[in-house]
Protein backbone atom coordinates (compact mmCIF):
# COMPACT_ATOMS: atom_id res chain seq x y z
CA UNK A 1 27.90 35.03 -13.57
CA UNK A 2 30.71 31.99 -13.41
CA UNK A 3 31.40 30.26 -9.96
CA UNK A 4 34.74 32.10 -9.95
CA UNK A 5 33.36 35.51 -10.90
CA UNK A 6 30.68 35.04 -7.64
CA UNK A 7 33.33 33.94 -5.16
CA UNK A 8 35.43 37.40 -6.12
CA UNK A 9 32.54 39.45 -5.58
CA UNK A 10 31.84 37.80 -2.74
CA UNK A 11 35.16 38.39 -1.67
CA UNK A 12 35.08 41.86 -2.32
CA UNK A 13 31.98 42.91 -0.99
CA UNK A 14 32.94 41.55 1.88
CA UNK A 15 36.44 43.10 2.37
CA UNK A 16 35.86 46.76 2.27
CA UNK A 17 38.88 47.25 4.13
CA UNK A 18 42.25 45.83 4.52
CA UNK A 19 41.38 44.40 8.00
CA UNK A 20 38.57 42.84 6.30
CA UNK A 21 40.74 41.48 3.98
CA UNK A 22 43.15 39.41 6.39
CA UNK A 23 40.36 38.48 8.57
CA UNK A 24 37.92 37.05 5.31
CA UNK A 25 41.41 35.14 4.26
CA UNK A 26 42.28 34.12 7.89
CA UNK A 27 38.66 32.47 8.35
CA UNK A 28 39.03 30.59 4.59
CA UNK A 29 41.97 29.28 5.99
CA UNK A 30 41.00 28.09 9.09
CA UNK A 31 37.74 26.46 7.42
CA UNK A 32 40.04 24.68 5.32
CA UNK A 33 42.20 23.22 8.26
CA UNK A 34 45.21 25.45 8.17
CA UNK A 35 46.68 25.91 11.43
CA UNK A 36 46.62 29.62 12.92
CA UNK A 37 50.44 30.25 14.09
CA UNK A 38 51.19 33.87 16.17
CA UNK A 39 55.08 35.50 15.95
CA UNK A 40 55.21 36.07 19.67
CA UNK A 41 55.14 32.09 19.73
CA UNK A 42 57.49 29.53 18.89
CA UNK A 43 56.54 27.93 15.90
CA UNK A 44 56.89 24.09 15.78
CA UNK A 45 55.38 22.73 12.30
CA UNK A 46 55.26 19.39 10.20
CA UNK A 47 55.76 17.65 6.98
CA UNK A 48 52.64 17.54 5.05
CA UNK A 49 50.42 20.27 7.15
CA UNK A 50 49.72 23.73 6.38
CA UNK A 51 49.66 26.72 8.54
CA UNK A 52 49.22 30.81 8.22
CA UNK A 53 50.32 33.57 10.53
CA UNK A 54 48.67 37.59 10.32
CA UNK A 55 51.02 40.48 10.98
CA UNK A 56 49.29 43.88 12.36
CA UNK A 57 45.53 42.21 11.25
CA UNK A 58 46.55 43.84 7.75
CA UNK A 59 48.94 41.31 5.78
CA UNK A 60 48.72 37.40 6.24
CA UNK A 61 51.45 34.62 4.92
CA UNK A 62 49.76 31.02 4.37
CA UNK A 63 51.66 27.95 3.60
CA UNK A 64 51.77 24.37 2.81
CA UNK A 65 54.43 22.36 3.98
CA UNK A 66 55.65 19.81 1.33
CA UNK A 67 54.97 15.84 2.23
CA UNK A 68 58.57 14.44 1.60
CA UNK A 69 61.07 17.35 2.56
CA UNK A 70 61.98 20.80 2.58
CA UNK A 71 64.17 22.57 -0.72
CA UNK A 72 62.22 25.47 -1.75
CA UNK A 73 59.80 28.09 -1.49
CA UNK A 74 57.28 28.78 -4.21
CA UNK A 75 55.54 32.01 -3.50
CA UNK A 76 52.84 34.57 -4.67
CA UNK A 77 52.81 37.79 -3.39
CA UNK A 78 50.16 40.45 -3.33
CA UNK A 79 48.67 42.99 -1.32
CA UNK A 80 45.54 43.82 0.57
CA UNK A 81 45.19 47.98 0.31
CA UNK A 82 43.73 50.17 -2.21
CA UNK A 83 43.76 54.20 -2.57
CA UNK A 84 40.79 55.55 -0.57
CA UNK A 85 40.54 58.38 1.96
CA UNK A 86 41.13 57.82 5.80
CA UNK A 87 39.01 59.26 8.51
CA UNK A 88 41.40 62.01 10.57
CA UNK A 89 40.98 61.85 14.18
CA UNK A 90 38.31 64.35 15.85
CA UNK A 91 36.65 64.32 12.24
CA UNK A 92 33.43 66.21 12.48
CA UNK A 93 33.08 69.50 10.98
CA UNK A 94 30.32 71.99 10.75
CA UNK A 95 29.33 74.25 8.04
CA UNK A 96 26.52 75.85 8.29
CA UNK A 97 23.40 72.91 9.17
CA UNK A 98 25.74 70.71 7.50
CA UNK A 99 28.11 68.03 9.29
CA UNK A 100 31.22 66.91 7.25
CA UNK A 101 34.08 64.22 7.91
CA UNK A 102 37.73 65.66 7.71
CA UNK A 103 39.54 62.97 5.54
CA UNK A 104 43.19 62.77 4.31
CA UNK A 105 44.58 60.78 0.85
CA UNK A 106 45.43 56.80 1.22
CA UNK A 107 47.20 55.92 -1.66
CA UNK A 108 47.26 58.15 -5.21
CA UNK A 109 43.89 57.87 -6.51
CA UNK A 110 41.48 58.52 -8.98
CA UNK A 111 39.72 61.71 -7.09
CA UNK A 112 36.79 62.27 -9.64
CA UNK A 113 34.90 58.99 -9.15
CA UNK A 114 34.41 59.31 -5.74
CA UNK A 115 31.95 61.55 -6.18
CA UNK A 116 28.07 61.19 -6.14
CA UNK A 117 28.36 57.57 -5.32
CA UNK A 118 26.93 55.94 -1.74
CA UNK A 119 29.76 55.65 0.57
CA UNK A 120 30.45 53.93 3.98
CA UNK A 121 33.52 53.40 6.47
CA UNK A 122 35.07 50.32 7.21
CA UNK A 123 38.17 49.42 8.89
CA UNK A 124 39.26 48.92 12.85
CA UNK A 125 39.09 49.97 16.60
CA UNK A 126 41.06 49.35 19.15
CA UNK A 127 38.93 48.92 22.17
CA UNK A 128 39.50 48.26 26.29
CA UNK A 129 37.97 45.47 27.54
CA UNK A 130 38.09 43.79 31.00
CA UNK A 131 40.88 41.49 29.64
CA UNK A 132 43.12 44.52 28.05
CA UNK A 133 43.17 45.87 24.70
CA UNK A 134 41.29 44.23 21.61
CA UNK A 135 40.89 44.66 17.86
CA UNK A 136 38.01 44.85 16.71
CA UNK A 137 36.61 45.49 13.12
CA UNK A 138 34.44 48.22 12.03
CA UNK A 139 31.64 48.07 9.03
CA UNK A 140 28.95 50.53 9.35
CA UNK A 141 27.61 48.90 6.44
CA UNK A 142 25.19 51.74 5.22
CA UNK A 143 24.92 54.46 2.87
CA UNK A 144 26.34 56.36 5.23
CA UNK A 145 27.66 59.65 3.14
CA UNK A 146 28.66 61.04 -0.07
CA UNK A 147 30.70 63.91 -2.06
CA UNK A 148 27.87 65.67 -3.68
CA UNK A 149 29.46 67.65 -6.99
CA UNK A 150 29.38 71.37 -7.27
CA UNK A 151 26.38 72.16 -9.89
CA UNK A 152 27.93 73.31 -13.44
CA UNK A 153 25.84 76.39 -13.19
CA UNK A 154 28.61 77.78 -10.02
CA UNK A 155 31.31 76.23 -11.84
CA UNK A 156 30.97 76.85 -15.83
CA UNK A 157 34.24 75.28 -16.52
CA UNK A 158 34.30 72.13 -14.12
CA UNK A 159 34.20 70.07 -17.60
CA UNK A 160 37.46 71.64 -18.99
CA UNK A 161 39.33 70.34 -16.41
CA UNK A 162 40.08 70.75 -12.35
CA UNK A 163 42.50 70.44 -9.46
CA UNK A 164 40.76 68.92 -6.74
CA UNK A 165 42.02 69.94 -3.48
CA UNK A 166 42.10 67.40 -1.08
CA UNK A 167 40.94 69.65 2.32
CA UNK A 168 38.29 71.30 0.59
CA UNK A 169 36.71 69.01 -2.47
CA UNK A 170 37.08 65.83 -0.83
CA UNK A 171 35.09 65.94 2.72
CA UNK A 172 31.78 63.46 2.38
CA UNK A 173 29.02 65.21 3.78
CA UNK A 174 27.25 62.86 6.52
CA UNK A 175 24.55 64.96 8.28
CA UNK A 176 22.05 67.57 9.12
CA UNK A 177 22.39 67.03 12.94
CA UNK A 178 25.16 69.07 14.44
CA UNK A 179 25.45 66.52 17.70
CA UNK A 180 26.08 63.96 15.21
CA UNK A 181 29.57 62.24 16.63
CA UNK A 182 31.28 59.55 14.32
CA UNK A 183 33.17 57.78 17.67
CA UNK A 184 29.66 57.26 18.85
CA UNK A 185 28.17 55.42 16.09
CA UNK A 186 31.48 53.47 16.29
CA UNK A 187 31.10 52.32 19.66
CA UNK A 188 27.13 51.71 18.53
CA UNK A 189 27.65 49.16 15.98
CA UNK A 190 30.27 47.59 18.15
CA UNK A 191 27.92 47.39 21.37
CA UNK A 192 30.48 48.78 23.14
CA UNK A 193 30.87 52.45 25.34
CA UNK A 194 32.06 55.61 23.35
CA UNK A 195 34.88 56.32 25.69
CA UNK A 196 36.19 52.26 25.54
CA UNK A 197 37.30 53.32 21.92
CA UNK A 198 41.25 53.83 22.50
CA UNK A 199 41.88 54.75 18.67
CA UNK A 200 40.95 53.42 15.25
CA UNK A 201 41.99 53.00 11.65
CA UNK A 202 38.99 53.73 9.44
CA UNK A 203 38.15 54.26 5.97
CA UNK A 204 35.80 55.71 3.46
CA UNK A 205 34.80 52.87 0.50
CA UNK A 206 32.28 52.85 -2.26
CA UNK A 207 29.03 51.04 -1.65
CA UNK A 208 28.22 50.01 -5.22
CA UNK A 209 28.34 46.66 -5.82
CA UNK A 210 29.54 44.37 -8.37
CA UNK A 211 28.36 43.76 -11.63
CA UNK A 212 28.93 41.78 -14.61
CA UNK A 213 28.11 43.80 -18.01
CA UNK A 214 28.91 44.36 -21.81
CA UNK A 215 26.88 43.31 -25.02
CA UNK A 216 28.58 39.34 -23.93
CA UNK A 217 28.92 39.83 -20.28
CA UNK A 218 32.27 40.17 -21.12
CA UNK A 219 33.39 42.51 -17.77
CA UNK A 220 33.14 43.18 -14.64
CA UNK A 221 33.34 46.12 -12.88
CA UNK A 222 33.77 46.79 -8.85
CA UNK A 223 35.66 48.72 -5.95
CA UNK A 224 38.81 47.41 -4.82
CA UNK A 225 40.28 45.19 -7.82
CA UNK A 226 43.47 46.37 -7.27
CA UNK A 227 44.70 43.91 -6.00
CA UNK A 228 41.61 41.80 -4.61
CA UNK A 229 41.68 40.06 -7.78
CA UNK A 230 45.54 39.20 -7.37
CA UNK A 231 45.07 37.95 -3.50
CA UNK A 232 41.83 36.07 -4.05
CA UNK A 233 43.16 34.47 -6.93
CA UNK A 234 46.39 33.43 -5.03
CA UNK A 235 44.61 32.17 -1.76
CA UNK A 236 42.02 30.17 -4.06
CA UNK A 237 45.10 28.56 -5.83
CA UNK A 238 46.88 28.09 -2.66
CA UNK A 239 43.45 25.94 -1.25
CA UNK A 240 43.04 24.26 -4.42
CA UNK A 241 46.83 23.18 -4.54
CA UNK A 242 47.78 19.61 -3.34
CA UNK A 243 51.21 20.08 -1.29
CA UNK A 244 54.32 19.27 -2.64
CA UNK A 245 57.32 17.01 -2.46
CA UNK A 246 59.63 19.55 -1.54
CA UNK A 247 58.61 22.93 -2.04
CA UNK A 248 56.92 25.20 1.02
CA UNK A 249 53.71 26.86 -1.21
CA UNK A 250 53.63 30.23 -0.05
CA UNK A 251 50.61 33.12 -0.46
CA UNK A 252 51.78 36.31 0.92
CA UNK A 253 48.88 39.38 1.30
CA UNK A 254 51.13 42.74 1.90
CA UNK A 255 49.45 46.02 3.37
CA UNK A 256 50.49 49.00 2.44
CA UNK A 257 51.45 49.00 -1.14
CA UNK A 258 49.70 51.66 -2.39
CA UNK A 259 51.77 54.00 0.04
CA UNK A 260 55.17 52.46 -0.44
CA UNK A 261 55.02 48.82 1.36
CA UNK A 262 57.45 50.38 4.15
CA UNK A 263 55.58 49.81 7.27
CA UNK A 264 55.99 46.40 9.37
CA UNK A 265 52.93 44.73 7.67
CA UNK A 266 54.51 45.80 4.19
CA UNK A 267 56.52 44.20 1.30
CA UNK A 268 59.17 46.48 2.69
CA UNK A 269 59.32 44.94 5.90
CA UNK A 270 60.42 41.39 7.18
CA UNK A 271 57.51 39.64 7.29
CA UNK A 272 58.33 37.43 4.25
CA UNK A 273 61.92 36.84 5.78
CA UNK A 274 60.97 36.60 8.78
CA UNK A 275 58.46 33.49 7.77
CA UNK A 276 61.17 31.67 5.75
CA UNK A 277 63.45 31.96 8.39
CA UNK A 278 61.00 30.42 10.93
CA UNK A 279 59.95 27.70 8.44
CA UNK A 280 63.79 26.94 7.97
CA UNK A 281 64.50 26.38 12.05
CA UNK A 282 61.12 24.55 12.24
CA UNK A 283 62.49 21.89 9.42
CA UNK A 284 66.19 22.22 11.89
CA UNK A 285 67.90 23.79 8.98
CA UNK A 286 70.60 26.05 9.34
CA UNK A 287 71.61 29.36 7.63
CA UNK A 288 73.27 27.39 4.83
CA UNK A 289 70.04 25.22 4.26
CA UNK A 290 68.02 28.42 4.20
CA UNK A 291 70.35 29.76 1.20
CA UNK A 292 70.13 27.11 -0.80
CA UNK A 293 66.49 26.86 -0.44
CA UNK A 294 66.06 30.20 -1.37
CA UNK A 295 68.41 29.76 -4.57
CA UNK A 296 66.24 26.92 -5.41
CA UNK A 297 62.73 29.07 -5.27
CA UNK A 298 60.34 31.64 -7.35
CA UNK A 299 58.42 34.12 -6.47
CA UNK A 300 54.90 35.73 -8.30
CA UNK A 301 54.64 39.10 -7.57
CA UNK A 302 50.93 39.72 -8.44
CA UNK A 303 49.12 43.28 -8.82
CA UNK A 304 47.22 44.20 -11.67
CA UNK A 305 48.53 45.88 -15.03
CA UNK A 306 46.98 48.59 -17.55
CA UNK A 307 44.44 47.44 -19.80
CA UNK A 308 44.59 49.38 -23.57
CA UNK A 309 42.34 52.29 -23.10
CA UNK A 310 39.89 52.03 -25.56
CA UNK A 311 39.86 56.19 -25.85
CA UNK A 312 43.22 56.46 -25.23
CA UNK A 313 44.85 53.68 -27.10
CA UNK A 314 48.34 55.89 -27.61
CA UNK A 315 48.83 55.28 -23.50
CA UNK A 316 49.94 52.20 -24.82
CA UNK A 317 53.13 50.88 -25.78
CA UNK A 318 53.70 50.69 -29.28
CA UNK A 319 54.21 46.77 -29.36
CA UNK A 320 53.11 45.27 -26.38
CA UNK A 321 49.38 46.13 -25.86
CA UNK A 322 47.18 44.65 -22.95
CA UNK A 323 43.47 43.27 -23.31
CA UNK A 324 41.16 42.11 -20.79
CA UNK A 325 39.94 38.62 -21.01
CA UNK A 326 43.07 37.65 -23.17
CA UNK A 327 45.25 36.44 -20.19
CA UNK A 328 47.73 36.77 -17.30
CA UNK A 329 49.70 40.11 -18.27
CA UNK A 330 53.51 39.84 -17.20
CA UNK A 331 55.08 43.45 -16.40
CA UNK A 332 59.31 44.42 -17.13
CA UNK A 333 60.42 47.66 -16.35
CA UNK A 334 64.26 48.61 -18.56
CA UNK A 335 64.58 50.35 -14.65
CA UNK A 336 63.70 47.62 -12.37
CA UNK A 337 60.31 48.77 -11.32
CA UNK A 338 59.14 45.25 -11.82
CA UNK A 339 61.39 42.26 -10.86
CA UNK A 340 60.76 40.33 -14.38
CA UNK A 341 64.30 39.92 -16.14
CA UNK A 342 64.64 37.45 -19.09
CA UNK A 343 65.20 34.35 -17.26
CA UNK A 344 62.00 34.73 -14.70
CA UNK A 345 60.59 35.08 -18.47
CA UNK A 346 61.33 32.41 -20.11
CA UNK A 347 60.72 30.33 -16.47
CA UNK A 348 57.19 31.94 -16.09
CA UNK A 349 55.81 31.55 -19.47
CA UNK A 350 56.89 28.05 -19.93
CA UNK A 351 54.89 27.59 -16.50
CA UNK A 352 52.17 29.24 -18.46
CA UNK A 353 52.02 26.62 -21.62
CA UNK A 354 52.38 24.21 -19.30
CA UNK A 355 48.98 25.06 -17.64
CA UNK A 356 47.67 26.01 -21.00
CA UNK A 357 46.70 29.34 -19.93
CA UNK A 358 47.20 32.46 -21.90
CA UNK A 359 49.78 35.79 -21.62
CA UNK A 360 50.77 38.81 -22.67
CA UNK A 361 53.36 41.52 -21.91
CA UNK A 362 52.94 45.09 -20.62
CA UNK A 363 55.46 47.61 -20.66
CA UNK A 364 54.75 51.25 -20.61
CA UNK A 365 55.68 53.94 -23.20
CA UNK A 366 59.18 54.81 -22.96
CA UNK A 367 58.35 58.48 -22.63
CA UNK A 368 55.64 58.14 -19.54
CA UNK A 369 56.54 57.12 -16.21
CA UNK A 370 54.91 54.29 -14.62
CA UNK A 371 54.10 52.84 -10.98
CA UNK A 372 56.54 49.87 -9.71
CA UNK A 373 54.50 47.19 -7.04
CA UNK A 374 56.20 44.89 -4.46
CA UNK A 375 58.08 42.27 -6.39
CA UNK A 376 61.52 44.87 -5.86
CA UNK A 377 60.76 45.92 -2.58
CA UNK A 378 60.48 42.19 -1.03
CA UNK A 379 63.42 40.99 -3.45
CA UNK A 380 65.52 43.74 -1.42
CA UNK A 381 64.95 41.23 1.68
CA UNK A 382 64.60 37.95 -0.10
CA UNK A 383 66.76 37.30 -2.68
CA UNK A 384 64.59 35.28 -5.30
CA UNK A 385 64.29 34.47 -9.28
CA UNK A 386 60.77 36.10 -10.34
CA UNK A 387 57.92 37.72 -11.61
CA UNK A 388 55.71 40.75 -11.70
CA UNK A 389 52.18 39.84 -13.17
CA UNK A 390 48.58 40.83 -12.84
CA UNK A 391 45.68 41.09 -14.54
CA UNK A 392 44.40 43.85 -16.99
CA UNK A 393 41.97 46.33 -15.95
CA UNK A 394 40.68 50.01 -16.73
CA UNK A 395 40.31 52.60 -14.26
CA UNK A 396 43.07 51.62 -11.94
CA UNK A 397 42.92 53.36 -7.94
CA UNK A 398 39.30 54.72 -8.97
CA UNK A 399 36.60 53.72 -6.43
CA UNK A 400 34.91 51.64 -9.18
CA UNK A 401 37.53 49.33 -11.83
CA UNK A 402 36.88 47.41 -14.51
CA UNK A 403 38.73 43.84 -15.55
CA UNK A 404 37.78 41.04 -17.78
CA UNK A 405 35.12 38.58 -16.74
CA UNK A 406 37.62 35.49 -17.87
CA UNK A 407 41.27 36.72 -16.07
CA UNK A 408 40.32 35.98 -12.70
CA UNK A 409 39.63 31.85 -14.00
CA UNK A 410 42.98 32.17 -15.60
CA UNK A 411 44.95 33.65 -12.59
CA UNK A 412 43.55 31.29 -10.60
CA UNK A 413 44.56 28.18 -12.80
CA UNK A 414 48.06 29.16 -12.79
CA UNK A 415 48.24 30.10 -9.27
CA UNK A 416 47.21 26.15 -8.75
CA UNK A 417 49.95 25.09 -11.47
CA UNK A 418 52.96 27.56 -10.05
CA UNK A 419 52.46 26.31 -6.33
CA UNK A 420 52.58 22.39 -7.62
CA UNK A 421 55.84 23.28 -9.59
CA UNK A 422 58.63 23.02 -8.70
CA UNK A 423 62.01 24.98 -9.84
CA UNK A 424 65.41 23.32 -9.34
CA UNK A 425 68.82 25.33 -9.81
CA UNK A 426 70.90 22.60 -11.85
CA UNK A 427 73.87 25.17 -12.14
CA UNK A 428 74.51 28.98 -13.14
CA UNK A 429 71.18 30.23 -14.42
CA UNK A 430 70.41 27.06 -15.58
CA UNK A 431 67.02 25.71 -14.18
CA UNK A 432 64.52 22.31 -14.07
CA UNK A 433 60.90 22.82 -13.94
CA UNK A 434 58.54 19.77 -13.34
């Protein structure tokens, strides 16, 4: 397994939830010297340092501030959720000697996969303390419970195809002992008393870990993927980055994507805007100096793409077919799903050559449908020239995805690249890269 390969996993396995997420990237960045800023504070920042602020303890927004001056934003966007199934409030139910968890859909996901595989919860509580209310996170960190299949012998045609229901198929089974009470073994692993729990935000994830396999150890497979590979990637190019002349090096990690972005934590809220605008009146720019900054940046919006199937290879698009291992993939949409036009394009890929790192294009058949991401949703708040990317995979929102064991190197290598560019507006849609 390559260095980079071990640090995703890593990653990963250690992010179970979104919370998890924020707080693995929060601690990165404060072992790396970053400087923790809060928006119920003023911010006061300088030339030459870099600094991250967390919004809800789901999406974070780290930058570097450029040595010389301020012109520009460079920025990579992803986001920190992935389909799974949330834990409903009161969630115990009992049928028969059995105890199951009442769960609800997160996201539009693979349902089959979840099944017959070692699961766990992870995610957050809010708890009282002497001092008020705190956050803290949740990781029970055991194979805790699991959706046992119905045997083909009560269900002869369970291999010609079925509609899962969510209330019924979908409730993990977690015990034989009626008193069993989820809130307690909450409050348990948190040392603290059931009834200091004031609420919580947990999840169900898949326990197995990650693996490298294939006749060359040419993939990997694990939970979460999409879009752990995107954010890793994008911190670890951020870190590896030296800071610019002029351009503020942005890595944005949304929540919420997988439901629509349009909470306060998501792409659909002002968090980005908000964060420019603050970096802009730190720098004692006005409104004027913020527009022409933002005319002068680019923005990566990076969430994985559809790998050819290799039994389903008419999924595909005729002409523009997607391999793992062979590459960043860069995503256009004829209806503006993705926020790739021509120009971001031609921009992007000459950023790519550059860096001598390889691409490809994915667009989807023109007779299916496909899923848009948060490059369109932020743009509706922030204005900017850019990209939709990712990296290839198979098995997109199951529990379990596989991607190439190369793409992850590659993202990160242009990641470093983009956020040491820089892109000037000389006039029109005319552009300078260097």
């Amino acid at each position: 397994m390559n260095k980079t390969v071990k640090g995703l996993f890593e990653f990963i396995e250690e992010s179970p939830s979104q919370f998890h997420v924020v707080e693995n990237e929060r601690q990165r960045f404060l072992k790396e010297g970053f400087i923790e800023l809060s928006e119920a504070k003023e911010w006061s920042l300088e030339l030459g340092k870099n600094y991250f602020v967390t919004r809800n303890g789901s999406s974070i927004l780290a930058f570097r501030m450029p040595k010389a001056e301020y012109k520009s934003f460079m920025i990579m966007a992803s986001h920190s959720d992935s389909p799974s199934f949330r834990i409903k409030e009161m969630p115990e139910m009992k049928e028969g000697h059995y105890v199951k968890l009442n769960t609800e859909k997160y996201g539009g996901m693979l349902m089959a996969p979840w099944f017959d595989r070692p699961l766990s919860i992870a995610g957050r509580a809010i708890v009282k303390t002497k001092n008020g209310i705190e956050t803290k996170l949740v990781n029970l960190d055991k194979d805790l419970c699991m959706l046992p299949s119905l045997a083909i012998h009560m269900n002869r045609e369970a291999n010609d195809g079925y509609k899962y229901n969510a209330q019924k198929d979908m409730l993990p089974l977690v015990s034989m002992d009626e008193n069993f009470n989820l809130k307690k073994l909450v409050a348990e692993s948190l040392s603290v008393k059931e009834d200091e729990i004031l609420g919580s935000d947990l999840f169900l994830y898949n326990r197995e870990p990650g693996k490298v396999w294939g006749a060359k150890d040419e993939f990997i497979s694990i939970r979460r993927l999409d879009d752990l590979q995107c954010s890793y990637s994008s911190m670890m190019g951020l870190l590896d980055a030296k800071n610019s002349e002029s351009a503020v090096q942005i890595h944005v990690t949304f929540d919420n994507e997988e439901v629509g972005s349009g909470t306060k934590q998501g792409a659909d809220s002002t968090f980005l805007y908000d964060a420019l605008v603050r970096i802009n009146e730190a720098m004692g720019g006005n409104n004027s100096t913020l527009l022409t900054a933002i005319a002068n940046s680019f923005m990566v919006s990076a969430d994985n793409a559809h790998a050819l199937h290799p039994n389903y290879p008419e999924k595909s698009d005729p002409t523009n077919k997607v391999f793992m291992n062979e590459g960043v993939v860069i995503k256009f949409n004829a209806n503006q799903k993705y926020m790739t036009d021509g120009l971001a394009f031609g921009i992007f890929t000459e950023l790519c050559n550059k860096a001598k790192v390889p691409y490809q294009t994915f667009v989807n058949r023109s007779d299916v449908a496909g899923g848009s991401t948060l490059g369109n949703i932020s743009n509706a708040h922030v204005s900017i020239n850019g990209v939709d990317i990712g990296l290839a995979q198979l098995a997109m929102h199951s529990c379990y995805e596989t991607a190439g064991v190369k793409d992850t190197e590659y993202l990160l290598k242009i990641a470093t690249f983009f956020y040491e560019s820089v892109i000037e507006n000389i006039a029109g849609c005319d552009y300078n890269l260097r």
